[in-house]
Protein backbone atom coordinates (compact mmCIF):
# COMPACT_ATOMS: atom_id res chain seq x y z
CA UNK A 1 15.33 -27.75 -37.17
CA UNK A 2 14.22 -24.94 -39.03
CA UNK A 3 14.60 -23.73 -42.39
CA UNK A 4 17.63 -22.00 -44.16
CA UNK A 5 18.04 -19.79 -47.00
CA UNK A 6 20.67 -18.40 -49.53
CA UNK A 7 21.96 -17.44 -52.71
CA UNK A 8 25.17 -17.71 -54.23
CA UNK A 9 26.30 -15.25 -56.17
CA UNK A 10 27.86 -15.73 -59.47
CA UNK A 11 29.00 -13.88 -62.68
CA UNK A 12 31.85 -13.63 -65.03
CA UNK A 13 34.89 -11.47 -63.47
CA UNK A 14 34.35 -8.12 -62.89
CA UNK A 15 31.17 -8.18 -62.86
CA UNK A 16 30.68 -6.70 -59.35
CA UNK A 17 29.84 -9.69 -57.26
CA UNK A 18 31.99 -8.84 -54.29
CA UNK A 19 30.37 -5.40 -54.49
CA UNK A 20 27.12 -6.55 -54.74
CA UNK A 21 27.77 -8.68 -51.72
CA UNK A 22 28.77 -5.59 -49.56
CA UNK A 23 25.76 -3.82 -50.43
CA UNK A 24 23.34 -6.37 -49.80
CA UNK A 25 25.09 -6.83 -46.60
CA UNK A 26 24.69 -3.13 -45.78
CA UNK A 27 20.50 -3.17 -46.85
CA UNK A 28 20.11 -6.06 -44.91
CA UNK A 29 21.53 -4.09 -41.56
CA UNK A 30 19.86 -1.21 -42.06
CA UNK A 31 16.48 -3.27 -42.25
CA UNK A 32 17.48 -4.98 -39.51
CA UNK A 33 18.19 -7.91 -41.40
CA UNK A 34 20.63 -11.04 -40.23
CA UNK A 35 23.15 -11.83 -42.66
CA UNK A 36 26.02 -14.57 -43.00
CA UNK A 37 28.70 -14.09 -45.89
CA UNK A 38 30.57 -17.13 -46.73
CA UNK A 39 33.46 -15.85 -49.36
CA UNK A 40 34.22 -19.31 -51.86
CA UNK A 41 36.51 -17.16 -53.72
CA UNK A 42 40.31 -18.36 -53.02
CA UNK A 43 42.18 -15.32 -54.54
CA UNK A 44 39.98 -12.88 -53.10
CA UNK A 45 42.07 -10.34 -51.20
CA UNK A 46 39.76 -6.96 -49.81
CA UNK A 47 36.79 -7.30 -48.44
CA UNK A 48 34.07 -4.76 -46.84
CA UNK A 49 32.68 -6.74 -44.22
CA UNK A 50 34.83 -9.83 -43.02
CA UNK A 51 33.53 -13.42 -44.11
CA UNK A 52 31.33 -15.74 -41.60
CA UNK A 53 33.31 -18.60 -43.57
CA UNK A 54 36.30 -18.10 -45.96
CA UNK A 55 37.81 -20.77 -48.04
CA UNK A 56 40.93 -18.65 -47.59
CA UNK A 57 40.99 -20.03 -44.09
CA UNK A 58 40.91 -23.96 -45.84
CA UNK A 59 42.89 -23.08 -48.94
CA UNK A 60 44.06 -20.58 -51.18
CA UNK A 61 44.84 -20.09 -55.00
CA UNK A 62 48.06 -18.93 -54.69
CA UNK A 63 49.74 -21.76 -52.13
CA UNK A 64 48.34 -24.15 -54.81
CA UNK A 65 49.32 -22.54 -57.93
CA UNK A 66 53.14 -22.36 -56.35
CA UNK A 67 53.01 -25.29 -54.72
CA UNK A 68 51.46 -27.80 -57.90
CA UNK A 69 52.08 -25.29 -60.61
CA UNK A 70 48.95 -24.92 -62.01
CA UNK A 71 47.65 -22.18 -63.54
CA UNK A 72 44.85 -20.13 -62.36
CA UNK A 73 41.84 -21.84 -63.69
CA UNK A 74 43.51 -25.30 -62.85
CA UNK A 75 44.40 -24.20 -59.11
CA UNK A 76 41.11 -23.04 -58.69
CA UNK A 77 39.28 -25.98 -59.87
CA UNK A 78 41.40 -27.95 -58.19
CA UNK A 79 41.06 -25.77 -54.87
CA UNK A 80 37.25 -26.29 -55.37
CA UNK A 81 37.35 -30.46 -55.52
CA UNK A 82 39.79 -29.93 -52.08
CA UNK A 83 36.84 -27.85 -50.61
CA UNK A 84 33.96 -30.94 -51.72
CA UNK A 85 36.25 -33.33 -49.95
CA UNK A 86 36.36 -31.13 -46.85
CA UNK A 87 33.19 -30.18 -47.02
CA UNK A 88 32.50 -29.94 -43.11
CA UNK A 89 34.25 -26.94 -43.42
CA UNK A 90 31.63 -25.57 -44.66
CA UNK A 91 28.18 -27.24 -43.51
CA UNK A 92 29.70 -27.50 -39.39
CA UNK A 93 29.18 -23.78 -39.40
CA UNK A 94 26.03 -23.64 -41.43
CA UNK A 95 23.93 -25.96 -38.87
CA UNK A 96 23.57 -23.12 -36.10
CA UNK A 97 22.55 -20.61 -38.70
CA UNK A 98 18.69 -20.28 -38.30
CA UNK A 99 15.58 -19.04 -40.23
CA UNK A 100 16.40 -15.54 -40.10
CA UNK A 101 19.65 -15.11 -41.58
CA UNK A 102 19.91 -14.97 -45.18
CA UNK A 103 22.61 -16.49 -46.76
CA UNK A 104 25.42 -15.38 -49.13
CA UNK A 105 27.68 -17.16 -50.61
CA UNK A 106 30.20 -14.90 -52.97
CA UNK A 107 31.62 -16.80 -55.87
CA UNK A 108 35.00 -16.18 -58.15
CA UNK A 109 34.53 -15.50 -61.79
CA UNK A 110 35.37 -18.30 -63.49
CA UNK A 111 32.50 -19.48 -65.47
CA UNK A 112 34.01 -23.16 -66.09
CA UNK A 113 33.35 -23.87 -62.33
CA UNK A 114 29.33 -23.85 -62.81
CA UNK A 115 29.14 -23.77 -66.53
CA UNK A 116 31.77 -26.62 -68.08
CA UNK A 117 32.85 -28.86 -64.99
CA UNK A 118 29.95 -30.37 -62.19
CA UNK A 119 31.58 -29.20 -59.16
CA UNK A 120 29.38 -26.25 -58.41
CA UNK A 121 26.34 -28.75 -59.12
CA UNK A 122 27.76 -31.02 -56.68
CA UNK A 123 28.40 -28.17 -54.25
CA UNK A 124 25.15 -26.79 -54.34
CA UNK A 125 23.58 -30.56 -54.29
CA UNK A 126 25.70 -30.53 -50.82
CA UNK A 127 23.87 -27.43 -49.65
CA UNK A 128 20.31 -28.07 -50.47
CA UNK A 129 20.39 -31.60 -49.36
CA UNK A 130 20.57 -33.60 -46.37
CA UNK A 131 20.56 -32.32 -42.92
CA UNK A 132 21.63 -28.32 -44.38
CA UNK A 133 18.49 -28.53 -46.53
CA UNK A 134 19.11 -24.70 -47.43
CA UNK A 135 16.27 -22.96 -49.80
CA UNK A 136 18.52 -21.33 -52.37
CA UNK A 137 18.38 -19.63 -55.68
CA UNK A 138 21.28 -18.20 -57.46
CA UNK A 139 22.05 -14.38 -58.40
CA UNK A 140 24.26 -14.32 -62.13
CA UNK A 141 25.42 -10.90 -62.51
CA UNK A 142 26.37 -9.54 -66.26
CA UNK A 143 27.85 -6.61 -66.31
CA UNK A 144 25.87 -3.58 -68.32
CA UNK A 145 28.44 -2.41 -69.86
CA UNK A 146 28.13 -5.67 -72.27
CA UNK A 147 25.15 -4.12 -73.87
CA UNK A 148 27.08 -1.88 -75.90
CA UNK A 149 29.06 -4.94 -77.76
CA UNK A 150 26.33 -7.21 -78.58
CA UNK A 151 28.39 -10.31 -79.03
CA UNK A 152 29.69 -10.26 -75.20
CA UNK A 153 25.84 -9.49 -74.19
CA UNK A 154 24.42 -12.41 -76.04
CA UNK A 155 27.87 -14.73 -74.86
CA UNK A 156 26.92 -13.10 -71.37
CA UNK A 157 23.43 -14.32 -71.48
CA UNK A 158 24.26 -17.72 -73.08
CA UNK A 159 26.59 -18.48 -70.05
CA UNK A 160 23.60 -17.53 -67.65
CA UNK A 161 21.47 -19.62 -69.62
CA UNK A 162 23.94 -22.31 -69.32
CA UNK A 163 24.39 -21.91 -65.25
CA UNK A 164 20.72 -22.09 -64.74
CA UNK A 165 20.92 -25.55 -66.78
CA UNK A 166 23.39 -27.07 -64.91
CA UNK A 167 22.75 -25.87 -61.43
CA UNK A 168 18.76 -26.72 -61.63
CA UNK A 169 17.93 -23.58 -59.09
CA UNK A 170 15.62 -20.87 -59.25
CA UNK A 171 17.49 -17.77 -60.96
CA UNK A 172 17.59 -14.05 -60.36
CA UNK A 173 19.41 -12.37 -63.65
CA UNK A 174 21.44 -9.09 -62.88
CA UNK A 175 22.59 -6.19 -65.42
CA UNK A 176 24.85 -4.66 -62.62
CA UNK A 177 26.70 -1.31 -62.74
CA UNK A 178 23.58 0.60 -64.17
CA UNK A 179 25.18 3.84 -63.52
CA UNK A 180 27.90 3.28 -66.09
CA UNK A 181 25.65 3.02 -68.85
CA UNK A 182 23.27 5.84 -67.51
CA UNK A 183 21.91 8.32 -70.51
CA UNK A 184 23.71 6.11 -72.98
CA UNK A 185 21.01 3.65 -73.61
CA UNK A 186 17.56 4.75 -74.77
CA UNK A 187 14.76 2.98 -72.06
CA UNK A 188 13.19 1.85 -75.27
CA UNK A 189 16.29 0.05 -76.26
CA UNK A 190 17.38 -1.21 -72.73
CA UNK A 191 14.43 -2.88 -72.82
CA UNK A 192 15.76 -5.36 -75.56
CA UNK A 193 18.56 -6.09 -73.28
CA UNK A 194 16.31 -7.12 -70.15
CA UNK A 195 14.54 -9.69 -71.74
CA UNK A 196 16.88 -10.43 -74.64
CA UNK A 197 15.74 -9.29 -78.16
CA UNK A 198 17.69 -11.74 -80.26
CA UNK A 199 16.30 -9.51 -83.61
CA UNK A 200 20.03 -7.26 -81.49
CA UNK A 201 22.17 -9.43 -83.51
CA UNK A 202 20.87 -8.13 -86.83
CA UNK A 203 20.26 -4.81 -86.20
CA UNK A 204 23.91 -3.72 -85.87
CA UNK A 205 26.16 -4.87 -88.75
CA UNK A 206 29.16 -2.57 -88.08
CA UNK A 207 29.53 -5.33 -85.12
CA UNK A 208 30.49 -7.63 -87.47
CA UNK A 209 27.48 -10.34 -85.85
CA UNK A 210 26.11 -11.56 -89.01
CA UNK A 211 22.49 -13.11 -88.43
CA UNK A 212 20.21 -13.11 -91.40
CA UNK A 213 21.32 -14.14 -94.80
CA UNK A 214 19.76 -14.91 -98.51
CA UNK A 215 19.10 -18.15 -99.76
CA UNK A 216 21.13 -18.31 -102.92
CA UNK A 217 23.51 -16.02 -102.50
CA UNK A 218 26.76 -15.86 -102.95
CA UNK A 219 27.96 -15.29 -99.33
CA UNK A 220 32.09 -16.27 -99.98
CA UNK A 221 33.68 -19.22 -98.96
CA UNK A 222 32.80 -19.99 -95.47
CA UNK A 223 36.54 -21.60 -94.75
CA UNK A 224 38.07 -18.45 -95.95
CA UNK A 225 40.28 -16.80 -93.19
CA UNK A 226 38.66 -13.09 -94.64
CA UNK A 227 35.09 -14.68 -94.52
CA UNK A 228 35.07 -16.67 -91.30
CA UNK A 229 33.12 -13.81 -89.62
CA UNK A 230 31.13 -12.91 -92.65
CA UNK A 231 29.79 -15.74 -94.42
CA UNK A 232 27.07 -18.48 -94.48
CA UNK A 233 28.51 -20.31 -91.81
CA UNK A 234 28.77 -17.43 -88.91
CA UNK A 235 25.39 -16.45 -89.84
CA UNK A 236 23.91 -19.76 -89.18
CA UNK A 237 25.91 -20.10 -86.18
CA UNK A 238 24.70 -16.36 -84.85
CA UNK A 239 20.82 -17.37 -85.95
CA UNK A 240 21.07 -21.11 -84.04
CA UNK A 241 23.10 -19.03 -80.76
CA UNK A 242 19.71 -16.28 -80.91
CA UNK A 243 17.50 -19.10 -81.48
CA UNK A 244 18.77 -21.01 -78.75
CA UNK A 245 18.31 -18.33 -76.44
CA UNK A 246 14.64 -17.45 -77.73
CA UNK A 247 13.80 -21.02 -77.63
CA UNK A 248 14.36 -21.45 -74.51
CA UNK A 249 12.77 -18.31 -73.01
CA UNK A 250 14.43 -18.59 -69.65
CA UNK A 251 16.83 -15.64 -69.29
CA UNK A 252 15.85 -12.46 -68.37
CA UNK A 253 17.24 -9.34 -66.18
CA UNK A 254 17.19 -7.17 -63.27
CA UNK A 255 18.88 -4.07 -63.36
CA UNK A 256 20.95 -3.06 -60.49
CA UNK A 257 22.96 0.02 -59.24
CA UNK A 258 24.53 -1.01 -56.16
CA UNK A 259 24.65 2.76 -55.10
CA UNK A 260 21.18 3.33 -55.25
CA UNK A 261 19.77 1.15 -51.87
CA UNK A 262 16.21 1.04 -53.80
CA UNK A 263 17.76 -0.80 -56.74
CA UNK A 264 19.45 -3.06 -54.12
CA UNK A 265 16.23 -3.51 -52.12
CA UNK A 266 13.85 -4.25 -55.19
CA UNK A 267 16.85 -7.24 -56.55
CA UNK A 268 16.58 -8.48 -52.88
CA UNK A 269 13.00 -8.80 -53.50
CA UNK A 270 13.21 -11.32 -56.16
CA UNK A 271 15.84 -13.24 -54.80
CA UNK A 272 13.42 -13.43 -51.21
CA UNK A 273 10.42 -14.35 -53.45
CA UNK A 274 12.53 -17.22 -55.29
CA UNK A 275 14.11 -18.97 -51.95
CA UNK A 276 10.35 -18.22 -50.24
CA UNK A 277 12.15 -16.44 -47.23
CA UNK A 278 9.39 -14.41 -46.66
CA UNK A 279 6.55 -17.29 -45.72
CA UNK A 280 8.87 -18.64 -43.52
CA UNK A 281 8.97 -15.63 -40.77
CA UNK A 282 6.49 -15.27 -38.06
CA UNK A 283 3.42 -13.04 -39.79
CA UNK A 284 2.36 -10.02 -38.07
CA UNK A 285 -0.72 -8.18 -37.98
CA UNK A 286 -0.40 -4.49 -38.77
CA UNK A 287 -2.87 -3.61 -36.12
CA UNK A 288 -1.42 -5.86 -32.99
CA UNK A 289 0.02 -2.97 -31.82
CA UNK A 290 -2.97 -0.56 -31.53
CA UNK A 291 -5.25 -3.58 -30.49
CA UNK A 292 -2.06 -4.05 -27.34
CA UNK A 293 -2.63 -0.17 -26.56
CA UNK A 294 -6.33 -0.48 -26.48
CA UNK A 295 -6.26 -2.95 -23.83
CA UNK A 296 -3.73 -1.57 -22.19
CA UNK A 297 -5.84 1.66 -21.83
């Protein structure tokens, strides 16, 4: 049997991995590229190109928040544990996909599922194990338009950090929806955001991020309501978040605008170099086809 590959896409909602999906889908046609979409998202209603696999098809949010009255992060969790014990749902169709497709699997946007709770670890344990043995990395999209409130950005970047601890897989880190932020950012300053610059959370106080303070001074009483985001304590808490994140040194970004098929074809790139698709295909010599015409003549 040969080899698989894939990459599940993941991000906090709204951050455009549906649409991200649909125009990797698109690149991959028009380079004559075979694709299969499986959609793991159970409240997902519109697609662009229909699902290979849908987990709509096994289960969906809404039956199970009206029919156990859970809420949506509960029904979804709990639609997630009913997909792991059902899981041929998903691997029977995977076995007949071969070396050439590329796999996508489209995620919902609920951080807990791969961030708090192990059953995304499990899930992807059940991919890239056994007789499915799939080569995958995963894709964590944040969208841009964090960078212009610094605390979501860092929060965004800690809960990538925090995927690519639990999940254990190579990682491809996305700043998607470039074109809203386009001529608002200096590229001097943008660059602080691709490979996070935790000296950001000092740099703007009118954000309220307190990160550097004096030793021996007077900073208020940290367990003062008025102080809670301005004292000692927040600013040690901001400094050990940054430091966390610089210590580390593992996240960094791609930029992506999903309308611009170069953008799209550079983050496919990196996610082909992580999963190794490319040494699996048959290599070709750019000059078989003169040599054939030669001896032909």
């Amino acid at each position: 049997m040969g080899s698989k590959y894939g990459t599940i896409i993941m991000g906090p909602a709204g951050a455009g991995k549906t649409t991200f999906c649909s125009a990797l889908i698109q690149h991959l046609r028009n380079n004559k590229r075979s694709c299969f979409y499986i959609n793991l998202d159970p409240a997902a209603e519109e697609f662009v190109y229909e699902p290979d696999v849908d987990i709509k098809d096994l289960i969906t949010l809404e039956d199970v928040m009206e029919e156990l009255h859970l809420g949506p992060n509960g029904g979804l969790i709990y639609c997630f544990e009913f997909l792991l014990e059902n899981m041929d749902f998903l691997t029977d169709p995977l076995e007949s996909v071969t070396e050439e497709y590329l796999i996508l699997i489209d995620m919902p946007g609920q951080i807990e599922l791969y961030t708090h709770v192990p059953i995304v670890p499990s899930l992807i344990k059940a991919l890239t194990r056994g007789s499915l043995n799939i080569s995958m990395c995963a894709a964590y999209l944040l969208e841009s338009t964090f960078i212009v409130d610094r605390a979501k950005f860092f929060s965004g970047t800690l809960s990538a950090m925090s995927a690519m601890l639990m999940l254990e897989l190579p990682h491809v880190n996305i700043l998607s929806k470039m074109d809203l932020v386009k001529g608002q950012v200096a590229r001097k300053e943008l660059k602080r955001y691709i490979d996070p610059d935790i000296s950001l959370l000092q740099d703007a106080p009118e954000s309220g991020l307190v990160y550097e303070y004096k030793d021996g001074v007077e900073n208020g009483d940290p367990t003062d309501a008025q102080n809670v985001v301005k004292g000692d304590s927040f600013a040690k808490l901001n400094r050990a978040v940054g430091q966390l994140i610089d210590d580390f040194s593992l996240v960094s970004f791609l930029k992506l605008d999903v309308s611009d098929e170069d953008s799209v074809g550079a983050v496919l790139s990196f996610i082909d170099d992580a999963i190794q698709f490319h040494e699996a295909q048959e290599p070709r010599e750019p000059n078989d086809d003169l040599a054939m015409d030669e001896d032909e003549s």
